[in-house]
C-alpha atoms as a PDB file:
ATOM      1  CA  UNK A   1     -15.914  31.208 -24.163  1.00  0.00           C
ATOM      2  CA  UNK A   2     -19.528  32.891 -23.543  1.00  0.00           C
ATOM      3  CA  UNK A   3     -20.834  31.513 -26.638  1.00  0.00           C
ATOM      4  CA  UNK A   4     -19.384  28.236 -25.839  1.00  0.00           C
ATOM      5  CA  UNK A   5     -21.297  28.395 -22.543  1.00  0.00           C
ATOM      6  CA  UNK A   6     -24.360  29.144 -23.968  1.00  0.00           C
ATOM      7  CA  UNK A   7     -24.201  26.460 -26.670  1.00  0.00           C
ATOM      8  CA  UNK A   8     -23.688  23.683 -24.312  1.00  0.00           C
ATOM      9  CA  UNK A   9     -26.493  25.025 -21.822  1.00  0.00           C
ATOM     10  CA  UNK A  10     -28.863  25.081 -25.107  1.00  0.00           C
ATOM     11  CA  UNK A  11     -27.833  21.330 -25.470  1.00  0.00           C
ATOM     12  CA  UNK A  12     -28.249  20.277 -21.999  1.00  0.00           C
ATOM     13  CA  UNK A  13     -31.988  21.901 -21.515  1.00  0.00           C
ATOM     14  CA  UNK A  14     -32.721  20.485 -24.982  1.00  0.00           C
ATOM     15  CA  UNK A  15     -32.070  16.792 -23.430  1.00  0.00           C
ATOM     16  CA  UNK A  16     -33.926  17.497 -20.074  1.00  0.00           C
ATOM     17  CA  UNK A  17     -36.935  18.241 -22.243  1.00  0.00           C
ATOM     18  CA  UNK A  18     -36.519  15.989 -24.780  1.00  0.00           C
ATOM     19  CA  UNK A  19     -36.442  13.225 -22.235  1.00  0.00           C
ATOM     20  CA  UNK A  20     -39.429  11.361 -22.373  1.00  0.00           C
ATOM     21  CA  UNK A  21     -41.516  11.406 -18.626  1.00  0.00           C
ATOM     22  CA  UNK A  22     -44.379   8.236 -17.179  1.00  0.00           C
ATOM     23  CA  UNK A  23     -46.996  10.091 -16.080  1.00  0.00           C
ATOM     24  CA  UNK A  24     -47.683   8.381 -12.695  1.00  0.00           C
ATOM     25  CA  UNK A  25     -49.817   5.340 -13.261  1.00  0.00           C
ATOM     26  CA  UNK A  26     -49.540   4.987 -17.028  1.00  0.00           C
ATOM     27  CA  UNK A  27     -50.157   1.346 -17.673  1.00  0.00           C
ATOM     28  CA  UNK A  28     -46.905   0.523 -19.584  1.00  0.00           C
ATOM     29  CA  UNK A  29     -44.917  -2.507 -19.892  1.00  0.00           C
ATOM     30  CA  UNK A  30     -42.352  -1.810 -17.290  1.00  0.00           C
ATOM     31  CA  UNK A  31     -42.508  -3.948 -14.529  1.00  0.00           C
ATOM     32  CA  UNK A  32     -44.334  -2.936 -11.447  1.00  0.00           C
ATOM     33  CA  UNK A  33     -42.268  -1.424  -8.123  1.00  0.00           C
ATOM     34  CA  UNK A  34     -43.333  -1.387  -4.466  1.00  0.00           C
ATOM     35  CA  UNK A  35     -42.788   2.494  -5.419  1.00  0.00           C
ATOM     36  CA  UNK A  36     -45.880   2.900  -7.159  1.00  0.00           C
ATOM     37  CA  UNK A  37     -47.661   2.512  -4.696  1.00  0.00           C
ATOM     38  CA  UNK A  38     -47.511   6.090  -3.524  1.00  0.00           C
ATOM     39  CA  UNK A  39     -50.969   7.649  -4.208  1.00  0.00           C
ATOM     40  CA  UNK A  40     -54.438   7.564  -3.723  1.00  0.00           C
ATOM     41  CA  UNK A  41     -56.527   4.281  -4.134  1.00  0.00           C
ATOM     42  CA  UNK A  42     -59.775   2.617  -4.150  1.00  0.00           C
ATOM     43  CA  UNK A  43     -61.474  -0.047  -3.280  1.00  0.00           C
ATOM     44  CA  UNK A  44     -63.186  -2.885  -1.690  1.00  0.00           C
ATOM     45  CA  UNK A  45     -62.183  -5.840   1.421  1.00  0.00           C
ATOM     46  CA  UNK A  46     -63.564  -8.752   2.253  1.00  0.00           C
ATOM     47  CA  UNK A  47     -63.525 -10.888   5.528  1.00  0.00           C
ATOM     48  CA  UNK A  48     -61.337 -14.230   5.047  1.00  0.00           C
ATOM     49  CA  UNK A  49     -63.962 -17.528   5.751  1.00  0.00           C
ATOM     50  CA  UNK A  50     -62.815 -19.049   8.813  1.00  0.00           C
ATOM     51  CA  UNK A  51     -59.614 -16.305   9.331  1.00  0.00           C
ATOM     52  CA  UNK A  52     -61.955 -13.886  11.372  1.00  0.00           C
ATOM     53  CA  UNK A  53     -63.523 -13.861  15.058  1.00  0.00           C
ATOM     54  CA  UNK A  54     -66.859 -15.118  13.924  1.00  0.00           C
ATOM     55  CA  UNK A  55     -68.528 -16.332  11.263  1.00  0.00           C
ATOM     56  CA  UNK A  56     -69.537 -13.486   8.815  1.00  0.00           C
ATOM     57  CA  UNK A  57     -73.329 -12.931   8.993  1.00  0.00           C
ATOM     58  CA  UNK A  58     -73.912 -15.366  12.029  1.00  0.00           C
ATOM     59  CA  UNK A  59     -76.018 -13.490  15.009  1.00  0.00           C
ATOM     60  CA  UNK A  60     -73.754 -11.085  17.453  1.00  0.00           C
ATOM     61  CA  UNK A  61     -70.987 -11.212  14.831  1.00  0.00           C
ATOM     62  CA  UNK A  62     -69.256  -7.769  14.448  1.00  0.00           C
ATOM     63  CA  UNK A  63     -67.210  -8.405  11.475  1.00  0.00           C
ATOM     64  CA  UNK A  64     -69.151  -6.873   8.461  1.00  0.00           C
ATOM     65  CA  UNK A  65     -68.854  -8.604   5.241  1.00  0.00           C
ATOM     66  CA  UNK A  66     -67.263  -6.084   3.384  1.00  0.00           C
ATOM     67  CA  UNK A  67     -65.518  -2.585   3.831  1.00  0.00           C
ATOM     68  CA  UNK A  68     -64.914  -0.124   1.025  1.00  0.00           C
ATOM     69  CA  UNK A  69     -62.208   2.116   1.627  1.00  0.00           C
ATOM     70  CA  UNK A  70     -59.972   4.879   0.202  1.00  0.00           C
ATOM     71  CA  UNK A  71     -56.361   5.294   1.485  1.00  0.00           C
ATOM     72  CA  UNK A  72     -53.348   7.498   0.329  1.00  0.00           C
ATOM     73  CA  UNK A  73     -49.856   6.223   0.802  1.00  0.00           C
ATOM     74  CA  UNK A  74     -47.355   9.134   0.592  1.00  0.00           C
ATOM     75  CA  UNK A  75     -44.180   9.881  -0.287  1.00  0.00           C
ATOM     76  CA  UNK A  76     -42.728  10.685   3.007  1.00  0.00           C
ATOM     77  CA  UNK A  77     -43.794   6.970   4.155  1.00  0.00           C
ATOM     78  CA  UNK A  78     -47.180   8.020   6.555  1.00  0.00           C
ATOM     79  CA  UNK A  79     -50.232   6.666   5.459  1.00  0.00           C
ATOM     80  CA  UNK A  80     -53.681   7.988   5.678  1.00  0.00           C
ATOM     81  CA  UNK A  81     -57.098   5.718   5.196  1.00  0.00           C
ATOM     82  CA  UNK A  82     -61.113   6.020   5.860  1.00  0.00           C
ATOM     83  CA  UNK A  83     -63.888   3.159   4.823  1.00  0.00           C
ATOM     84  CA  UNK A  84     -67.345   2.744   4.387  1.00  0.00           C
ATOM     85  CA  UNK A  85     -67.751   0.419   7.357  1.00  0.00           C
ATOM     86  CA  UNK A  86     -67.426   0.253  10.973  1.00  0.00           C
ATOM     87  CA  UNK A  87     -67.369  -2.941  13.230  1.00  0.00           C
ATOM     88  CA  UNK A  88     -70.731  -3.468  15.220  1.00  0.00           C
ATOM     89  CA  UNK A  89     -71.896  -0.191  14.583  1.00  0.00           C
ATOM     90  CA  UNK A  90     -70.137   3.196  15.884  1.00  0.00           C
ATOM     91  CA  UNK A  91     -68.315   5.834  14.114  1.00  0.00           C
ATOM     92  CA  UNK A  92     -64.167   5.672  13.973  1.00  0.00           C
ATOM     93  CA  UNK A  93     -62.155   8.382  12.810  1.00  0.00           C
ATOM     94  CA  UNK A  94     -59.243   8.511   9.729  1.00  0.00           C
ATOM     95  CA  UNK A  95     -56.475   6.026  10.208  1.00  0.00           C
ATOM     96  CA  UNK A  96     -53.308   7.091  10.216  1.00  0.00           C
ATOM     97  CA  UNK A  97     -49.985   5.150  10.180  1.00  0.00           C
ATOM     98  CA  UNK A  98     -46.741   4.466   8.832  1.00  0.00           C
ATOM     99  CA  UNK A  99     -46.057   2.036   5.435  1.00  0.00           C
ATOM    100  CA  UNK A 100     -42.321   0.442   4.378  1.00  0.00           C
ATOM    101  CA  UNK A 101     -41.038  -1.800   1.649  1.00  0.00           C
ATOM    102  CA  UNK A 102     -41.699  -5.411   1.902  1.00  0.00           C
ATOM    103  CA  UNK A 103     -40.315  -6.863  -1.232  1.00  0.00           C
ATOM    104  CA  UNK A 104     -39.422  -5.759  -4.795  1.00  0.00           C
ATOM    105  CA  UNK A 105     -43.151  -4.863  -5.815  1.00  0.00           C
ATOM    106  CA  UNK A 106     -44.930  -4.886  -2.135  1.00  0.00           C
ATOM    107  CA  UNK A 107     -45.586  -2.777   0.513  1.00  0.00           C
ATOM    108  CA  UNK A 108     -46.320  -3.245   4.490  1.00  0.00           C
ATOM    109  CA  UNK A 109     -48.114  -0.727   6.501  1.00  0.00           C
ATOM    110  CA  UNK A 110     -49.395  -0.459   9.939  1.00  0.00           C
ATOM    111  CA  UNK A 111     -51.901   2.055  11.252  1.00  0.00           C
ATOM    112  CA  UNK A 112     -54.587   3.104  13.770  1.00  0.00           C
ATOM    113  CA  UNK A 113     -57.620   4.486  14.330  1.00  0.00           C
ATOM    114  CA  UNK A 114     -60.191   5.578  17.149  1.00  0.00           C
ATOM    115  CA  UNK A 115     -63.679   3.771  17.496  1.00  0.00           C
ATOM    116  CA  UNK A 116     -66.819   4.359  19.358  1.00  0.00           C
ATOM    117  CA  UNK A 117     -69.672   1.771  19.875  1.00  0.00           C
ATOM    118  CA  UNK A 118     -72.907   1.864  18.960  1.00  0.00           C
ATOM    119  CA  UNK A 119     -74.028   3.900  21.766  1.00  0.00           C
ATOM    120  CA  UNK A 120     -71.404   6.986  20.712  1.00  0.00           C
ATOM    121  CA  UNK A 121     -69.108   5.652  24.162  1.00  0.00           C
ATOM    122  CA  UNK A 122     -65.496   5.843  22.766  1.00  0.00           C
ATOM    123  CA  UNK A 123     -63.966   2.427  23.669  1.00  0.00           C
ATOM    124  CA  UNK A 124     -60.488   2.230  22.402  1.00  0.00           C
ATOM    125  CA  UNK A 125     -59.118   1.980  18.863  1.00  0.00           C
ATOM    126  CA  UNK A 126     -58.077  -0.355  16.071  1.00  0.00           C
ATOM    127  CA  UNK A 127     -54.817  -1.304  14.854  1.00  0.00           C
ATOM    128  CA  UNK A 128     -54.396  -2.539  11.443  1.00  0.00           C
ATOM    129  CA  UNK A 129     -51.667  -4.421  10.052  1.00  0.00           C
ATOM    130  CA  UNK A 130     -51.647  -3.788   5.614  1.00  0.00           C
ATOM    131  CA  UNK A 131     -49.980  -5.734   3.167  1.00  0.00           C
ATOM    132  CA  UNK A 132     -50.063  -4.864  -0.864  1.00  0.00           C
ATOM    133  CA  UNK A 133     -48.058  -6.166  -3.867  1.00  0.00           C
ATOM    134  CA  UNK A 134     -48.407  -4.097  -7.222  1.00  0.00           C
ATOM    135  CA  UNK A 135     -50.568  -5.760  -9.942  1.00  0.00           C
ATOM    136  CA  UNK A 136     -49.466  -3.448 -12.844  1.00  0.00           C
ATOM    137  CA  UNK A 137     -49.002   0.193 -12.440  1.00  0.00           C
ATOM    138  CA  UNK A 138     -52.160   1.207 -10.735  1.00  0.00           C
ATOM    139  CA  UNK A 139     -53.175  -1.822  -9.215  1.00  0.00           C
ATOM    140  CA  UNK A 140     -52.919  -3.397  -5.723  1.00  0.00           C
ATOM    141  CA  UNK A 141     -54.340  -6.439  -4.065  1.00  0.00           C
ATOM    142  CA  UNK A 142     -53.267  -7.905  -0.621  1.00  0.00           C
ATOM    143  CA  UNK A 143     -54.517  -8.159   2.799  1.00  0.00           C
ATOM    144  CA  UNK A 144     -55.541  -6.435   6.518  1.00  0.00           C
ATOM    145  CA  UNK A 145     -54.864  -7.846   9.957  1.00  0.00           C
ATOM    146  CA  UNK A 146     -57.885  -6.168  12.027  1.00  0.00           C
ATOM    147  CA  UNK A 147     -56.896  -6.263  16.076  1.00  0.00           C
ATOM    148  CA  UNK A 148     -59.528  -4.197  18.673  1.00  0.00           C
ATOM    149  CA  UNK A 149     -57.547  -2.434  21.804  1.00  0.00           C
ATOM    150  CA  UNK A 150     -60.628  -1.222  24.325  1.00  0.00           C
ATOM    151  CA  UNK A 151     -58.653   1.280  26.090  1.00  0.00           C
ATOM    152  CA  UNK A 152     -61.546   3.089  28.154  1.00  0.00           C
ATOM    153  CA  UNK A 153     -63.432   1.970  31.313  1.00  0.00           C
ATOM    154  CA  UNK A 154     -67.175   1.748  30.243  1.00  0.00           C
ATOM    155  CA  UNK A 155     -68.228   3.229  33.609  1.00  0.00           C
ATOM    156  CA  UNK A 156     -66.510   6.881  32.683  1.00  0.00           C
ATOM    157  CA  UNK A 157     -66.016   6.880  29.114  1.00  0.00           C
ATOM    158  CA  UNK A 158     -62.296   7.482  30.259  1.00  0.00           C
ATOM    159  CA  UNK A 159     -58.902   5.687  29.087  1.00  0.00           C
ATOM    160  CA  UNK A 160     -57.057   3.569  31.187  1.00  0.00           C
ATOM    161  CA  UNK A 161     -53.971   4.205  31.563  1.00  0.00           C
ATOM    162  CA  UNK A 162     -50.628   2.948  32.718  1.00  0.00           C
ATOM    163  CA  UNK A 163     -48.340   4.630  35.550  1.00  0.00           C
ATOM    164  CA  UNK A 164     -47.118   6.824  32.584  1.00  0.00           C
ATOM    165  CA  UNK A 165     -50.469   8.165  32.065  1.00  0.00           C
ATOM    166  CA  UNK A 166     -50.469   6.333  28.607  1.00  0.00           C
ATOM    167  CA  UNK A 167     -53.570   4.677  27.052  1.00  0.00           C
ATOM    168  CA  UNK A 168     -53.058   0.596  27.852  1.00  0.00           C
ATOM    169  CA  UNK A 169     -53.877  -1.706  26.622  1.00  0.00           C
ATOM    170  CA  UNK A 170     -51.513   0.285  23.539  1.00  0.00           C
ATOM    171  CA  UNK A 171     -52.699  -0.100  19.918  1.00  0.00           C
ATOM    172  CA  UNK A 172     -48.896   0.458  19.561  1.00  0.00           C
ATOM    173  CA  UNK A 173     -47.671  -2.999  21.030  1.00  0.00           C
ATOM    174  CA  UNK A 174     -47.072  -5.789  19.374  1.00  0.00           C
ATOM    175  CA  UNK A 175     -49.973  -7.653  17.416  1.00  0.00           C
ATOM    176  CA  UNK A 176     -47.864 -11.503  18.982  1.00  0.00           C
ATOM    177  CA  UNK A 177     -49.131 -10.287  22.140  1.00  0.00           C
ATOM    178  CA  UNK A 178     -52.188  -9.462  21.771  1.00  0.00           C
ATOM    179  CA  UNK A 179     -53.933 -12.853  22.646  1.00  0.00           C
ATOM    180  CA  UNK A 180     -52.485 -12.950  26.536  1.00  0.00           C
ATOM    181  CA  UNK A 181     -53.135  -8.910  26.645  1.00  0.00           C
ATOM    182  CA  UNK A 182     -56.907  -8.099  28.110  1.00  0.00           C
ATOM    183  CA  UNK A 183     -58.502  -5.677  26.270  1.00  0.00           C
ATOM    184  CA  UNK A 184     -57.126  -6.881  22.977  1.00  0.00           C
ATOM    185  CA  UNK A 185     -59.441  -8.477  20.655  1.00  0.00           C
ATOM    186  CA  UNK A 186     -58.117 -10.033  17.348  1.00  0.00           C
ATOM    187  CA  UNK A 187     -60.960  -9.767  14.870  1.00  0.00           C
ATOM    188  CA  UNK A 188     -59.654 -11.166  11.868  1.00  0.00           C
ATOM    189  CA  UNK A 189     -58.088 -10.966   8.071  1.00  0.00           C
ATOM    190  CA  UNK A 190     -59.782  -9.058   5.130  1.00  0.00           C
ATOM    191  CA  UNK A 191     -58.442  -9.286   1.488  1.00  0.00           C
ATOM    192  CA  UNK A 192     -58.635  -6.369  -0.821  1.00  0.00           C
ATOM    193  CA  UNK A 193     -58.235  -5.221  -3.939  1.00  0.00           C
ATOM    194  CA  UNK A 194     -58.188  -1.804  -5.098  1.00  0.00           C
ATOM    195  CA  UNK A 195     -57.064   0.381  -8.186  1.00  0.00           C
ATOM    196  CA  UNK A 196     -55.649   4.155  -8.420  1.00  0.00           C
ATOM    197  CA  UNK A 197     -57.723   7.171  -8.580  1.00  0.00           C
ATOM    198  CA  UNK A 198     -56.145   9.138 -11.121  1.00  0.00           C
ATOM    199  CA  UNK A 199     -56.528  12.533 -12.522  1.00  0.00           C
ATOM    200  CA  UNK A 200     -58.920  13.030 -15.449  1.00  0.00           C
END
């Protein structure tokens, strides 16, 4: 009965490691799932003519014409970003948000992020809205919905808050109602496209 035991034990390990594995983001023939998009990726946005506040370039526009940015979606369904640009000047720290399926091959994800203006003042935050569909294996093109909440008086540098003692107007509520909420600026669409960073 032992050698029995160890016979079939020697046949199931051989399987396991005979089975052949994907490394993640092999470009094979399979077709593409919203599940690869968990990783790291690269890449580049642009503002959509006529889908933005103002007209890209024109004088007093914030929007910049392009924003390169690297973002991890993970596993556990948080998401994590940082770009190369900032609107009108300012710093803003790491977004950080949640993602969720969206079709067979696409993803949705919404996150935020703190801004300052040019001056250093902190004024608020942004909320983005992210959508992605697979192109291949480690490809991803799709879009960002950009909306400004100024959540801090100018006069004291301090948030505004609500009789909770929570920042308002909230980069959590919903993006329908930001055009009747004050302090909540829609600034526009981007499209993106950007490809897996891999290890070499």
């Amino acid at each position: 009965m032992r050698f029995t035991l160890v016979i079939a034990a020697i046949a199931v390990a051989a399987l396991v490691f005979a089975t052949p594995t994907r490394a993640l983001g092999d470009d094979d023939d399979r077709r593409p799932s919203f599940q690869d998009a968990v990783g790291s990726w690269f890449g580049r946005a642009a503002a959509v003519p006529g889908r933005t506040i103002c007209e890209v370039g024109s004088p007093g526009c914030p929007v910049p014409p392009e924003i390169v940015m690297v973002f991890t979606v993970n596993k556990d369904g948080t998401f994590i970003g940082i770009d190369s640009n900032i609107f009108a000047g300012g710093n803003h720290s790491t977004a950080h948000g949640e993602w969720t399926r969206r079709g067979s091959r696409s993803i949705r994800a919404t996150f935020t992020l703190l801004q300052s203006a040019p001056t250093g003042q902190f004024i608020g935050g942004f909320k983005n809205l992210f959508f992605a569909t697979m192109h291949g294996v480690d490809e991803m093109r799709g879009g960002i919905d950009a909306y400004l909440y100024e959540y801090t008086d100018p006069a004291t540098g301090l948030a505004i808050t609500d009789s909770d003692g929570f920042p308002t107007p909230s980069p959590l509520g919903a993006p329908a109602a930001c055009a009747a909420t004050a302090g909540c600026t829609h600034f526009g669409e981007f499209s993106f496209i950007v490809r897996r960073v891999k290890v070499q």
